[in-house]
PDB file of N, CA and C in Angstrom:
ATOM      1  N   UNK A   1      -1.104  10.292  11.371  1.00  0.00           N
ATOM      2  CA  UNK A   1      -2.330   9.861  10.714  1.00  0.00           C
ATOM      3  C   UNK A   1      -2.512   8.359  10.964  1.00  0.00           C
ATOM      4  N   UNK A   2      -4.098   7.785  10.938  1.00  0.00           N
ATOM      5  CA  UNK A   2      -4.198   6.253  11.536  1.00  0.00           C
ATOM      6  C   UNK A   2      -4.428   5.880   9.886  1.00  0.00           C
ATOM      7  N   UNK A   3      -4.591   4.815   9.673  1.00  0.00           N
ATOM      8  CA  UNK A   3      -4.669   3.850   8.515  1.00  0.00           C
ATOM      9  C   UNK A   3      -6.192   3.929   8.369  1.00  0.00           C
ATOM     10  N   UNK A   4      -6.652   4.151   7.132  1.00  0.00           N
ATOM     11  CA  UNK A   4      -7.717   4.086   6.345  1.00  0.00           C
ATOM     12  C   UNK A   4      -8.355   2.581   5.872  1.00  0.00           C
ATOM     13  N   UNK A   5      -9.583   2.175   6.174  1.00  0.00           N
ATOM     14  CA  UNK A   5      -9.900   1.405   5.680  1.00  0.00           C
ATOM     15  C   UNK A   5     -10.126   1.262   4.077  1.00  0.00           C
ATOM     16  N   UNK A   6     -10.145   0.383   2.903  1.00  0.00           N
ATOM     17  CA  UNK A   6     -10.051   1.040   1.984  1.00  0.00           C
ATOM     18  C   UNK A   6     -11.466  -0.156   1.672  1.00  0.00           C
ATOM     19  N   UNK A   7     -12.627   0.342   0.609  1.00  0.00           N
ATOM     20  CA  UNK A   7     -13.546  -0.589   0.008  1.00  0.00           C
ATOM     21  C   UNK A   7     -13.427   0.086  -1.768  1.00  0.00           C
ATOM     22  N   UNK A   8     -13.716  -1.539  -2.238  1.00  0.00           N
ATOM     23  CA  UNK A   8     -13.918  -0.626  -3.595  1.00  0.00           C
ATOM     24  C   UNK A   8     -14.500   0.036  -4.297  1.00  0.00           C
ATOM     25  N   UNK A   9     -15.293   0.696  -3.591  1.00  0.00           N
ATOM     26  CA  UNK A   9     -15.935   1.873  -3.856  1.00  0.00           C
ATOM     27  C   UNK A   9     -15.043   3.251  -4.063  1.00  0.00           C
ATOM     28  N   UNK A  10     -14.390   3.356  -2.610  1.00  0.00           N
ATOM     29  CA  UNK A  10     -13.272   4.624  -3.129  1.00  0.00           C
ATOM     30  C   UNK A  10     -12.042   4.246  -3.037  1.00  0.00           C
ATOM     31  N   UNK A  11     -11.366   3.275  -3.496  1.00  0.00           N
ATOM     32  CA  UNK A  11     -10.091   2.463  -3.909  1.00  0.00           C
ATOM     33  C   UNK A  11      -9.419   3.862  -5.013  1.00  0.00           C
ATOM     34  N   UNK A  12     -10.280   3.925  -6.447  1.00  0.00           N
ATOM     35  CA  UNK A  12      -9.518   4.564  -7.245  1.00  0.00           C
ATOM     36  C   UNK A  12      -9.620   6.328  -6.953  1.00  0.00           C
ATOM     37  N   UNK A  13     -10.718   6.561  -6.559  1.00  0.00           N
ATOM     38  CA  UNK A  13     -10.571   8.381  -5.689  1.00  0.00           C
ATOM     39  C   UNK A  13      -9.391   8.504  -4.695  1.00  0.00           C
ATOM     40  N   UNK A  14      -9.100   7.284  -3.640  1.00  0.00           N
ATOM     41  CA  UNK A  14      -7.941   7.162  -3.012  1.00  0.00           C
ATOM     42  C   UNK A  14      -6.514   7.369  -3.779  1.00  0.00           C
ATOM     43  N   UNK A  15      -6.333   6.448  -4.686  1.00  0.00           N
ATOM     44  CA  UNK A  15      -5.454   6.295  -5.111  1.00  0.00           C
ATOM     45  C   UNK A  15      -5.258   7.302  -6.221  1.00  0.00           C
ATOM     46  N   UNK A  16      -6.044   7.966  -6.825  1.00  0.00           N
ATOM     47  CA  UNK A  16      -5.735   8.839  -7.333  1.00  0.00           C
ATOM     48  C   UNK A  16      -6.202  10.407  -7.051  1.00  0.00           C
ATOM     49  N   UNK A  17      -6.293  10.527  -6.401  1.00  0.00           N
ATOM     50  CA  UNK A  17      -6.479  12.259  -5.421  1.00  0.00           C
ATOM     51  C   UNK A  17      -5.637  12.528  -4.084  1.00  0.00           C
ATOM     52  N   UNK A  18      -4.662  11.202  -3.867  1.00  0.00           N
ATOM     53  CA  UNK A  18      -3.856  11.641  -2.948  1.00  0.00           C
ATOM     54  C   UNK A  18      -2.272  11.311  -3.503  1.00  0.00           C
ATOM     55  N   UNK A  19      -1.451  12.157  -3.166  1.00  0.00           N
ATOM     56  CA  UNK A  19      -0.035  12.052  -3.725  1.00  0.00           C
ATOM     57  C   UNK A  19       0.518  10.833  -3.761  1.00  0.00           C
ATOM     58  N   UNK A  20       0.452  10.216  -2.436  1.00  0.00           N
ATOM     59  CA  UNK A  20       1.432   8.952  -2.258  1.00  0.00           C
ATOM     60  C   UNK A  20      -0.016   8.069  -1.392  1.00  0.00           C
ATOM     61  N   UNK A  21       0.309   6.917  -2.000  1.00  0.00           N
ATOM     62  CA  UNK A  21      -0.826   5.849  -1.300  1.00  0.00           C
ATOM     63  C   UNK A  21      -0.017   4.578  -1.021  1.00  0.00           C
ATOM     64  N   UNK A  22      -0.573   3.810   0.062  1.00  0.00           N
ATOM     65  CA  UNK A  22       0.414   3.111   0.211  1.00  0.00           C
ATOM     66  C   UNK A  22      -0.516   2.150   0.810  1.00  0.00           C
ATOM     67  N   UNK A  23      -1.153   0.363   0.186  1.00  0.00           N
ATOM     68  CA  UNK A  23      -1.921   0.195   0.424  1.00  0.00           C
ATOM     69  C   UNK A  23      -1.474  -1.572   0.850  1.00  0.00           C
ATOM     70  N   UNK A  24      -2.211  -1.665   2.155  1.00  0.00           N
ATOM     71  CA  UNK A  24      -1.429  -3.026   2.494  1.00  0.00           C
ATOM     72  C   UNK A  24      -3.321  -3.742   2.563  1.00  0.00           C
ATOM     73  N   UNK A  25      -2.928  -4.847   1.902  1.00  0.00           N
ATOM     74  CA  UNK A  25      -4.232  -6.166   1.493  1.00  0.00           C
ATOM     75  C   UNK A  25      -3.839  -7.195   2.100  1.00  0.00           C
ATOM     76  N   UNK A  26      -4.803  -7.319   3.294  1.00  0.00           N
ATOM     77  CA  UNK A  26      -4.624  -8.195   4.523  1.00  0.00           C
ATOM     78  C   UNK A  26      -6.067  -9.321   4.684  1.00  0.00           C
ATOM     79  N   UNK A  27      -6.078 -10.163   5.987  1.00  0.00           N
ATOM     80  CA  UNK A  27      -7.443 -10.682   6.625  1.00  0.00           C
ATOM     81  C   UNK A  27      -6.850 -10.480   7.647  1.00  0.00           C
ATOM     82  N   UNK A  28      -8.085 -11.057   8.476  1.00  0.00           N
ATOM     83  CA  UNK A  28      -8.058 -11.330   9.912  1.00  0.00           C
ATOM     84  C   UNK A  28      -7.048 -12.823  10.775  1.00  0.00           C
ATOM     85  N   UNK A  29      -7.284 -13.855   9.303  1.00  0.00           N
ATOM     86  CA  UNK A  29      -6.553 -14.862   9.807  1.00  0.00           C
ATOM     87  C   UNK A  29      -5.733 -15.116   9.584  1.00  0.00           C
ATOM     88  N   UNK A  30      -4.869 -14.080   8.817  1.00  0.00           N
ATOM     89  CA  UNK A  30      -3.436 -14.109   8.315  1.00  0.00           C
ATOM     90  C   UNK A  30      -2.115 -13.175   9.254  1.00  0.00           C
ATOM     91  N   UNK A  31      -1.905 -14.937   9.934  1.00  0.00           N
ATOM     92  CA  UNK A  31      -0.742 -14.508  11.204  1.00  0.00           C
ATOM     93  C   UNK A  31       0.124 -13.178  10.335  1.00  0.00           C
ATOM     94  N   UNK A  32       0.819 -13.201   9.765  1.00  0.00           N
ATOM     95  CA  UNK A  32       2.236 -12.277   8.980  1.00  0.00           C
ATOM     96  C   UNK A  32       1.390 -10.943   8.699  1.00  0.00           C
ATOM     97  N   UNK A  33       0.187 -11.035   8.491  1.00  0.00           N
ATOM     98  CA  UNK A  33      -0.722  -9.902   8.265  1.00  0.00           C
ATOM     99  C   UNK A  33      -1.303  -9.330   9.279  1.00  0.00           C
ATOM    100  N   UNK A  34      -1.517  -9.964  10.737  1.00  0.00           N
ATOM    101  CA  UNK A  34      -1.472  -8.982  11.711  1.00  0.00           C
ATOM    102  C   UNK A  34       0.011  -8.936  12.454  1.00  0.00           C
ATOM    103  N   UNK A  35       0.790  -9.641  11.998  1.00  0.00           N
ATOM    104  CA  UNK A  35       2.024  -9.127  12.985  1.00  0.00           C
ATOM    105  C   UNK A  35       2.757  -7.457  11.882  1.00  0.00           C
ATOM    106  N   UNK A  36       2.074  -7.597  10.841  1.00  0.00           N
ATOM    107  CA  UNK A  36       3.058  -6.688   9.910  1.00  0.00           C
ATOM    108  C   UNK A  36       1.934  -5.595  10.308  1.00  0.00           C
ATOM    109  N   UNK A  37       0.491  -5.222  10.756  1.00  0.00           N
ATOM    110  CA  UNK A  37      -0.151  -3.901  10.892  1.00  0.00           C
ATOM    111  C   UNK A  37       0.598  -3.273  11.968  1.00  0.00           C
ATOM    112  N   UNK A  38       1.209  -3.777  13.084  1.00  0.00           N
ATOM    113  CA  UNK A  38       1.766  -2.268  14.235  1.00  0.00           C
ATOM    114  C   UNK A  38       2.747  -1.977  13.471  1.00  0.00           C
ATOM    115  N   UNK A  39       3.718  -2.690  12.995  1.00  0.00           N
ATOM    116  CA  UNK A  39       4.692  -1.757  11.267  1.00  0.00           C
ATOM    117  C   UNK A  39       3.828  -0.685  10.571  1.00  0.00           C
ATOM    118  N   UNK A  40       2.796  -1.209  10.043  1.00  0.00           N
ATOM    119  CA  UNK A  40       2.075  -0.541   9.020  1.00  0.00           C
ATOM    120  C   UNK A  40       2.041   0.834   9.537  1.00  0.00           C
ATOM    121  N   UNK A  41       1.123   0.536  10.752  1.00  0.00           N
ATOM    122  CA  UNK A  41       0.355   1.520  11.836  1.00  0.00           C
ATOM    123  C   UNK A  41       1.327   2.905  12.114  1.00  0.00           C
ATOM    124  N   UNK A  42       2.324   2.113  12.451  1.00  0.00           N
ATOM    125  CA  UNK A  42       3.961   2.893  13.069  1.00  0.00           C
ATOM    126  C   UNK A  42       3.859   4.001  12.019  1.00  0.00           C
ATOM    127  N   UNK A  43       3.991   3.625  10.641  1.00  0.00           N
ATOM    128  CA  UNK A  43       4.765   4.144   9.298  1.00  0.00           C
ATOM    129  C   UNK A  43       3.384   5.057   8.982  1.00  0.00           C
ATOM    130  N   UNK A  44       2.157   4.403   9.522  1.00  0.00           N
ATOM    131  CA  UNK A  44       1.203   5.865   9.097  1.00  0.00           C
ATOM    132  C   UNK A  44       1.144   6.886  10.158  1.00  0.00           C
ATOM    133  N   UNK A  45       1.361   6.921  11.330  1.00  0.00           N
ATOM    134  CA  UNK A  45       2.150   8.284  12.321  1.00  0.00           C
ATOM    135  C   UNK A  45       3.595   8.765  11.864  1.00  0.00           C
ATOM    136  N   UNK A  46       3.986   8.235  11.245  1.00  0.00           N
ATOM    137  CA  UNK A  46       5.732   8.615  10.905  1.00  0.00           C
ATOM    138  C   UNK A  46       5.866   9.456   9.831  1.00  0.00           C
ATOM    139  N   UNK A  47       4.775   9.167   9.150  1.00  0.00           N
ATOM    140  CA  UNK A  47       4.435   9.745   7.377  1.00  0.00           C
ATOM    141  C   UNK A  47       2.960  10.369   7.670  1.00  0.00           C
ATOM    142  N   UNK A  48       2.785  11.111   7.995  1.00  0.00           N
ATOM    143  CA  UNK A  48       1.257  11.874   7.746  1.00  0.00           C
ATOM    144  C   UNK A  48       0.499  12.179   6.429  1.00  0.00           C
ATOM    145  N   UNK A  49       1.959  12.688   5.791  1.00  0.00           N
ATOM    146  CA  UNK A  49       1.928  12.740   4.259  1.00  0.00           C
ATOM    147  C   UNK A  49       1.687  11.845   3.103  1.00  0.00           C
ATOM    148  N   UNK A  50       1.357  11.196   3.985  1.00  0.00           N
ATOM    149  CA  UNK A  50       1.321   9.136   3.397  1.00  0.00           C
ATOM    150  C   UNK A  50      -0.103   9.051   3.331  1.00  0.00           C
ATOM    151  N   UNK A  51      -0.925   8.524   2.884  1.00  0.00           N
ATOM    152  CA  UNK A  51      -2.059   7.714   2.980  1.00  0.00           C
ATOM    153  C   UNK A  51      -1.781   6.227   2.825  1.00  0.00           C
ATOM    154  N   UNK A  52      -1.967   5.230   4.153  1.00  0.00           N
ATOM    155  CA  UNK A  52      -1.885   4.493   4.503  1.00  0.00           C
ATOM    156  C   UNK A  52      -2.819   3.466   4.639  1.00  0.00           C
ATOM    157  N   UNK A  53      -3.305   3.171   3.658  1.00  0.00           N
ATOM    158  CA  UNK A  53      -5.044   2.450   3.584  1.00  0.00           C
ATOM    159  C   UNK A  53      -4.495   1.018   3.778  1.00  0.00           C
ATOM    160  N   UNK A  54      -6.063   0.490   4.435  1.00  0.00           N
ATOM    161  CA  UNK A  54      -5.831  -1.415   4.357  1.00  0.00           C
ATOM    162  C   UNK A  54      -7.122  -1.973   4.081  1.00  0.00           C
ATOM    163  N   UNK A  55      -6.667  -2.959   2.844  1.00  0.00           N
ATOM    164  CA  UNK A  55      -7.626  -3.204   2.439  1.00  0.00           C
ATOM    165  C   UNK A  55      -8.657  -5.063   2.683  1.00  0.00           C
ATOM    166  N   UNK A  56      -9.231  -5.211   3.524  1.00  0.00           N
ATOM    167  CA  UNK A  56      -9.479  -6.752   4.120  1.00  0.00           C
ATOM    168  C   UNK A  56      -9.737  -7.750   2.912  1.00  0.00           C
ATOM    169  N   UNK A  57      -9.240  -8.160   2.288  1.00  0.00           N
ATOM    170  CA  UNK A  57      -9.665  -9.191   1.334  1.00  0.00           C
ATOM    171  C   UNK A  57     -10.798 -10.228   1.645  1.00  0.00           C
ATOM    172  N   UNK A  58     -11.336 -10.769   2.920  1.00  0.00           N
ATOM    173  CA  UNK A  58     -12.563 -11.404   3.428  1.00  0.00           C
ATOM    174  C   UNK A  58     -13.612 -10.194   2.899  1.00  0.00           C
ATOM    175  N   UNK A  59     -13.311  -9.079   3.314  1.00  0.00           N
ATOM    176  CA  UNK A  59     -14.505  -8.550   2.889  1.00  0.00           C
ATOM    177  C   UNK A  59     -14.855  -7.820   1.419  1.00  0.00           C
ATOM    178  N   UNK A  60     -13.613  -7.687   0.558  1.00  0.00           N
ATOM    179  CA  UNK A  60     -13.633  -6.718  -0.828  1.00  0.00           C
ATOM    180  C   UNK A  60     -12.722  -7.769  -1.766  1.00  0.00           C
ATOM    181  N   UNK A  61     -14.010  -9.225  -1.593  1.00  0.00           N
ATOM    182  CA  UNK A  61     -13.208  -9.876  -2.649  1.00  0.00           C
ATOM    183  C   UNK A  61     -13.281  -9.193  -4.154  1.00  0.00           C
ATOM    184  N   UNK A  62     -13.808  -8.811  -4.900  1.00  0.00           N
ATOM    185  CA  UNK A  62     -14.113  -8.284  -5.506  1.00  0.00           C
ATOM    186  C   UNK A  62     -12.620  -7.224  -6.142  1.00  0.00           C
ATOM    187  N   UNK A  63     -12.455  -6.876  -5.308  1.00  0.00           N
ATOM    188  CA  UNK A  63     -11.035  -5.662  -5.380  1.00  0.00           C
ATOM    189  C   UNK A  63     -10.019  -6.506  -5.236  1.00  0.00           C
ATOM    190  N   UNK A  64      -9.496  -7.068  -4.358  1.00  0.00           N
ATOM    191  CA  UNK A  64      -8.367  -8.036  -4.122  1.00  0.00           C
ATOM    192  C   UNK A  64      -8.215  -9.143  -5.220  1.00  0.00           C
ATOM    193  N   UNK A  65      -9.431  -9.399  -6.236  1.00  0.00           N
ATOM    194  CA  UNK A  65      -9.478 -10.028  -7.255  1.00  0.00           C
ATOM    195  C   UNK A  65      -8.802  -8.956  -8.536  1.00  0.00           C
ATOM    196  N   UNK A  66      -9.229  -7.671  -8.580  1.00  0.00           N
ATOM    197  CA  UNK A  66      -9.162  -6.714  -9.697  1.00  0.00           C
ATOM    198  C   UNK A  66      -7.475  -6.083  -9.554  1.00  0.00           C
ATOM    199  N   UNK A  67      -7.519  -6.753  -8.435  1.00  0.00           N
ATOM    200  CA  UNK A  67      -5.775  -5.933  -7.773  1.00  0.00           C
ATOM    201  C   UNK A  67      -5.006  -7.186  -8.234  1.00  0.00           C
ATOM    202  N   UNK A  68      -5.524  -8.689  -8.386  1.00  0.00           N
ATOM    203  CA  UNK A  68      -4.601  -9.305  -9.005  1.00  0.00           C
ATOM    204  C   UNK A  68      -3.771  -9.897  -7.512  1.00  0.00           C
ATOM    205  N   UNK A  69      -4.400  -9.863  -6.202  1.00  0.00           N
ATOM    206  CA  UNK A  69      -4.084 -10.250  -5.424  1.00  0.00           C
ATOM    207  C   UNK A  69      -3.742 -11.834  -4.839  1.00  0.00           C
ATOM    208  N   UNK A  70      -2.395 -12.938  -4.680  1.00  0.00           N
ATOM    209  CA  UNK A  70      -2.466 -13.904  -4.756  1.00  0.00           C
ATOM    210  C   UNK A  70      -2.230 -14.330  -3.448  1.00  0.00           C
ATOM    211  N   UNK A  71      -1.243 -13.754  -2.613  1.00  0.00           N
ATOM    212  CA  UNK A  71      -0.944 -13.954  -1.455  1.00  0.00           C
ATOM    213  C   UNK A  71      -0.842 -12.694  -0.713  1.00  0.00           C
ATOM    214  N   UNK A  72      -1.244 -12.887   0.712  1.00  0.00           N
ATOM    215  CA  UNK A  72      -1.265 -11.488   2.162  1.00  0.00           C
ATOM    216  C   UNK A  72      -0.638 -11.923   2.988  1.00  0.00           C
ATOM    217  N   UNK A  73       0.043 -10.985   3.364  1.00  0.00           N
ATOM    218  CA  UNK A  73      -0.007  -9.546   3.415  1.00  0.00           C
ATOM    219  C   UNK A  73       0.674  -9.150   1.849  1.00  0.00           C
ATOM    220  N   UNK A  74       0.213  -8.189   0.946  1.00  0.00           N
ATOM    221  CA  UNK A  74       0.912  -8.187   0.036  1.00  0.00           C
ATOM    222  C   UNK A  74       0.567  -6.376  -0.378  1.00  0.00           C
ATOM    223  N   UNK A  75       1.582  -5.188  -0.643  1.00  0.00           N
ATOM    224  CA  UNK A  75       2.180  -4.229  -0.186  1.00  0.00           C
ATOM    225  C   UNK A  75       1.710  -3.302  -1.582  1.00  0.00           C
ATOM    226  N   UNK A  76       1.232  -2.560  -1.873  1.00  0.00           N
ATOM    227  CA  UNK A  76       1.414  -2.017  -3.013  1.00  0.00           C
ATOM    228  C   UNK A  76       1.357  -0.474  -2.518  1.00  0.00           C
ATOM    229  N   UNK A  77       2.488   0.564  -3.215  1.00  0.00           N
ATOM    230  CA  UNK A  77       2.264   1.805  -3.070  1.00  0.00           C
ATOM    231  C   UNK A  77       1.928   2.685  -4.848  1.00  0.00           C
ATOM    232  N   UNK A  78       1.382   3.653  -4.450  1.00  0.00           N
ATOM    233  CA  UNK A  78       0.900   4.352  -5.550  1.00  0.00           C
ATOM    234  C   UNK A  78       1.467   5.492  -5.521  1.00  0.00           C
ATOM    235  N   UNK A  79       2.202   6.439  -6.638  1.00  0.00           N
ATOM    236  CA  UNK A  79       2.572   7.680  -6.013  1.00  0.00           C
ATOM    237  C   UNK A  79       1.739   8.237  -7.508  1.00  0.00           C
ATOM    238  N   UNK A  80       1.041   9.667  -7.655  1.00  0.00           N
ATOM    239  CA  UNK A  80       0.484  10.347  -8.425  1.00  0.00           C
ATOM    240  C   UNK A  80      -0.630   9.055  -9.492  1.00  0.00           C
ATOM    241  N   UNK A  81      -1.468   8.520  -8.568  1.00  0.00           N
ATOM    242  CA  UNK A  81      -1.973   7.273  -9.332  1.00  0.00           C
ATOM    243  C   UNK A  81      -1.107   6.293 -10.162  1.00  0.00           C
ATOM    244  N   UNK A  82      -0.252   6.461 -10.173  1.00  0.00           N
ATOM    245  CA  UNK A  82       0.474   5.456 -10.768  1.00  0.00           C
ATOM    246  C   UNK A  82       1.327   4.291  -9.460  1.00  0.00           C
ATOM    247  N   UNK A  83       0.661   2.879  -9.413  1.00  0.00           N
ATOM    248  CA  UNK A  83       1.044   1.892  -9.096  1.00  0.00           C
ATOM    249  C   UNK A  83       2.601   1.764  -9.621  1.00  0.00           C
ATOM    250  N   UNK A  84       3.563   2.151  -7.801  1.00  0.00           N
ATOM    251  CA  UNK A  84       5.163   2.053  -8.684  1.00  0.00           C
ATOM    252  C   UNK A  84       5.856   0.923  -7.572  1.00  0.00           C
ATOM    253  N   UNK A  85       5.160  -0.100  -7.188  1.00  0.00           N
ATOM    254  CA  UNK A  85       5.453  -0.937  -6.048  1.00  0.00           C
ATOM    255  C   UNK A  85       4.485  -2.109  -5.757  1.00  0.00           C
ATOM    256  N   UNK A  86       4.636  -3.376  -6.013  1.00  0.00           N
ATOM    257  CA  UNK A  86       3.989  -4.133  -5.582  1.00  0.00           C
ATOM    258  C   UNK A  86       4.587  -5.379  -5.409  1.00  0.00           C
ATOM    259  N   UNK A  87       4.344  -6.075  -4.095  1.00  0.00           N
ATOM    260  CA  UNK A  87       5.417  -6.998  -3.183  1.00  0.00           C
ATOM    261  C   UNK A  87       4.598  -7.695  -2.028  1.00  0.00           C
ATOM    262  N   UNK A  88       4.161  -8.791  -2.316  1.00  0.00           N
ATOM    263  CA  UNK A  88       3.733 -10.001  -1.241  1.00  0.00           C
ATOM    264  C   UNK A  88       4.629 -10.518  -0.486  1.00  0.00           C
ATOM    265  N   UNK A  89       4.074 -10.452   1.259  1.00  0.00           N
ATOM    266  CA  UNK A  89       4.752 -10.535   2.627  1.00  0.00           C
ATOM    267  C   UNK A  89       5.280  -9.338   2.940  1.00  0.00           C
ATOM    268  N   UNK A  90       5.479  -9.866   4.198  1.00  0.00           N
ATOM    269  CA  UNK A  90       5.019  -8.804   5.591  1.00  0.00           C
ATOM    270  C   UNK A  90       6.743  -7.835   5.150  1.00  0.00           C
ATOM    271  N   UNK A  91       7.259  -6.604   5.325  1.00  0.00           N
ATOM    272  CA  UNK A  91       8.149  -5.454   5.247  1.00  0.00           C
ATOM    273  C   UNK A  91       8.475  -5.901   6.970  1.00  0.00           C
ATOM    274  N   UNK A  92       9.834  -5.601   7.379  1.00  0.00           N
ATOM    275  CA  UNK A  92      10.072  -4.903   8.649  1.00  0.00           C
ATOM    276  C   UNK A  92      10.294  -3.854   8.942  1.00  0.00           C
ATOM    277  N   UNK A  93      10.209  -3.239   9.892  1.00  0.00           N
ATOM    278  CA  UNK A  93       9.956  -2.004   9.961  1.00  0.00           C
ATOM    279  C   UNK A  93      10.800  -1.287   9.197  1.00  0.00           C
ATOM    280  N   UNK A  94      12.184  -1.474   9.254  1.00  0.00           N
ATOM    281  CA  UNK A  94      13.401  -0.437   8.250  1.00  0.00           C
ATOM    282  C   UNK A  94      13.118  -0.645   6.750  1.00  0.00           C
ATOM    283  N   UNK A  95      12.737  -1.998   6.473  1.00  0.00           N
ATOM    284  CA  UNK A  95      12.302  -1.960   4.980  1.00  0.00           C
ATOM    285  C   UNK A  95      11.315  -1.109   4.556  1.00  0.00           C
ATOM    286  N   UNK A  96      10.243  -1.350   5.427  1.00  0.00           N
ATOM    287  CA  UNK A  96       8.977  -0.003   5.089  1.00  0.00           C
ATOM    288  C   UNK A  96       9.000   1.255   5.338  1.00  0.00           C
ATOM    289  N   UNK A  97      10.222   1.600   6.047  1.00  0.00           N
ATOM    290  CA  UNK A  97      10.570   2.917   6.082  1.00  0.00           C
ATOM    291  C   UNK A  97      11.762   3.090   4.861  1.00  0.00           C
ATOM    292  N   UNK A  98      12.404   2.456   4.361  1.00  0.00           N
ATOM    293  CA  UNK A  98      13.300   2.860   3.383  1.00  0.00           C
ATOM    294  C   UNK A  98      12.368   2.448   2.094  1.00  0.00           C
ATOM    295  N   UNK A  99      11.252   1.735   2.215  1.00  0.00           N
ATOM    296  CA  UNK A  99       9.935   1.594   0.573  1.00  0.00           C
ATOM    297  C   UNK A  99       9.408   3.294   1.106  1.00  0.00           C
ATOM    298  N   UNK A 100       8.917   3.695   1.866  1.00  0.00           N
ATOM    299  CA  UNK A 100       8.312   4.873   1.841  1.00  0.00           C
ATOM    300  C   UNK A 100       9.304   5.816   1.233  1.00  0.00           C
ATOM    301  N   UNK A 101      10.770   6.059   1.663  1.00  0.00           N
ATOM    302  CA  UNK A 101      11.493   7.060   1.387  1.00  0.00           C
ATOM    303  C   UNK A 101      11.769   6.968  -0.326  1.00  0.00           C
ATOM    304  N   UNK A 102      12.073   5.852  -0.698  1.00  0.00           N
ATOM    305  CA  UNK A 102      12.240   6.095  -2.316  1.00  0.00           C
ATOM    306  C   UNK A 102      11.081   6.267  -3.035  1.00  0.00           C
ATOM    307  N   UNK A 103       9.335   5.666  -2.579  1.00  0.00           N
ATOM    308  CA  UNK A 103       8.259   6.340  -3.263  1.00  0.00           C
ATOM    309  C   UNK A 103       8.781   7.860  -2.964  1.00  0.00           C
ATOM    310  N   UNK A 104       8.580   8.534  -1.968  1.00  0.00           N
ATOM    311  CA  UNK A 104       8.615   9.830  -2.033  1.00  0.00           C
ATOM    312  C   UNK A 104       9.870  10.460  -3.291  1.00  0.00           C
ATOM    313  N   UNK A 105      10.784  10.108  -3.184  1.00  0.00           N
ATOM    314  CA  UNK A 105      12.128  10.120  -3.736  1.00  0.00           C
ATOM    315  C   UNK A 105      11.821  10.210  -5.430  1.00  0.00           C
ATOM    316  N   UNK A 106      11.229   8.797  -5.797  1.00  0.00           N
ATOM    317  CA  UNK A 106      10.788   8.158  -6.944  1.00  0.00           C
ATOM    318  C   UNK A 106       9.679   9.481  -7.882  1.00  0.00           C
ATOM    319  N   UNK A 107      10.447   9.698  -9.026  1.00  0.00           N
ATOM    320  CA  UNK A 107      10.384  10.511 -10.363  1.00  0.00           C
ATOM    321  C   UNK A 107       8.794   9.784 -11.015  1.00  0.00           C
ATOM    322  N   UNK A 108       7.816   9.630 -10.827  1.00  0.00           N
ATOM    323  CA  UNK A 108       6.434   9.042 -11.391  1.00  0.00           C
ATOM    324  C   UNK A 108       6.413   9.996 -12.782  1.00  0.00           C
ATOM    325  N   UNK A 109       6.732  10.788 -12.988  1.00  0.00           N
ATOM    326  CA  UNK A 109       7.153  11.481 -14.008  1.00  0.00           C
ATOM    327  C   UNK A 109       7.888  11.044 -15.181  1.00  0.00           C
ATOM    328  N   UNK A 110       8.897  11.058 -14.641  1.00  0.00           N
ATOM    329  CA  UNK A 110       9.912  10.949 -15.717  1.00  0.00           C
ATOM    330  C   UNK A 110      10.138   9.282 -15.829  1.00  0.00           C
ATOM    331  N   UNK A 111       9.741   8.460 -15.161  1.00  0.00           N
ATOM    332  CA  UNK A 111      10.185   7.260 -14.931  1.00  0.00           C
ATOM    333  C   UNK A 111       8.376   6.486 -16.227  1.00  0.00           C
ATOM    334  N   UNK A 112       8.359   7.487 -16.944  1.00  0.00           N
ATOM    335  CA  UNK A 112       6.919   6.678 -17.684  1.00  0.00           C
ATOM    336  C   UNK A 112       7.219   5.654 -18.539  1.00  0.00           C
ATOM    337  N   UNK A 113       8.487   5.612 -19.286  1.00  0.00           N
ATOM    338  CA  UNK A 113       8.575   4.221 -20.199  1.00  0.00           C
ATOM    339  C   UNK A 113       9.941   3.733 -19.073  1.00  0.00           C
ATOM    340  N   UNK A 114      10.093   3.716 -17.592  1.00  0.00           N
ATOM    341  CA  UNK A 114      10.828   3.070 -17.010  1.00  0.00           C
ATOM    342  C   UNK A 114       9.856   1.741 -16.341  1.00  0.00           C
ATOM    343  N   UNK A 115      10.059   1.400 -15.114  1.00  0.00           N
ATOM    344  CA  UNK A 115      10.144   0.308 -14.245  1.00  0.00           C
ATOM    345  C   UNK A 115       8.720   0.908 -13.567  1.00  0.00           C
ATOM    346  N   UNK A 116       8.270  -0.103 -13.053  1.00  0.00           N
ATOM    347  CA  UNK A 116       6.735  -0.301 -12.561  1.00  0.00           C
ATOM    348  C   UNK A 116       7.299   0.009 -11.038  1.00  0.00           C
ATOM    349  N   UNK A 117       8.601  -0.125 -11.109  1.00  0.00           N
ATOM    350  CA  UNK A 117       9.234   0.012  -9.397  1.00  0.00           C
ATOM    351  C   UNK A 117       9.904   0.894  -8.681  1.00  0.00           C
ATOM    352  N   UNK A 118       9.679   1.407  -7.352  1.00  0.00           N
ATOM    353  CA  UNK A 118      10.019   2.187  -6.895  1.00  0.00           C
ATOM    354  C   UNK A 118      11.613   1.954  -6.586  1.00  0.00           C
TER     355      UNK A 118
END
């Protein structure tokens, strides 16, 4: 699967009608933010099962404001609508493959009066 653009229009239908979301908030002029998309890119063919959205902060200030966004590239995954991951700067590739494996892994369930973290 390729990476989804995300606007805030369907930000919360995204994030909550698909199992696992996994949403990286980038620009255009942020060196660490295009060297970290062929990672990104990689991890949304690797995970199909993933929804892999990116969201441009030049263009959805608006959202990147409501997301509480301070610095990009900055990483947030969602599993069953619930936000269980959020982490500014760029992942290397084994890190974003071992953040994908414990969202999947990760109890969104049972973890309700636990940790905001995967």
């Amino acid at each position: 699967m390729t990476t989804v653009d995300l606007t805030a229009e369907q930000f919360d239908d995204t994030i909550n009608s698909n199992d696992i979301v996994l949403v990286d908030f980038w620009a255009s002029w942020c060196g660490p933010c295009r060297a970290f998309a062929p990672t990104f890119q990689a991890s949304s063919e690797k995970h199909p099962d993933v929804v892999h959205a990116k969201v441009d902060t030049e263009a959805e200030h608006q959202l990147a404001a409501a997301a509480q966004i301070r610095a990009i590239p900055t990483l947030m995954a969602f599993k069953k609508g619930k936000l269980v991951f959020n982490q500014a700067g760029a992942l290397p590739p084994a890190a974003l493959e071992d953040l994908v494996q414990q969202v999947k892994a990760f109890d969104v369930d049972a973890a309700a009066s636990g940790s905001d973290r995967a």
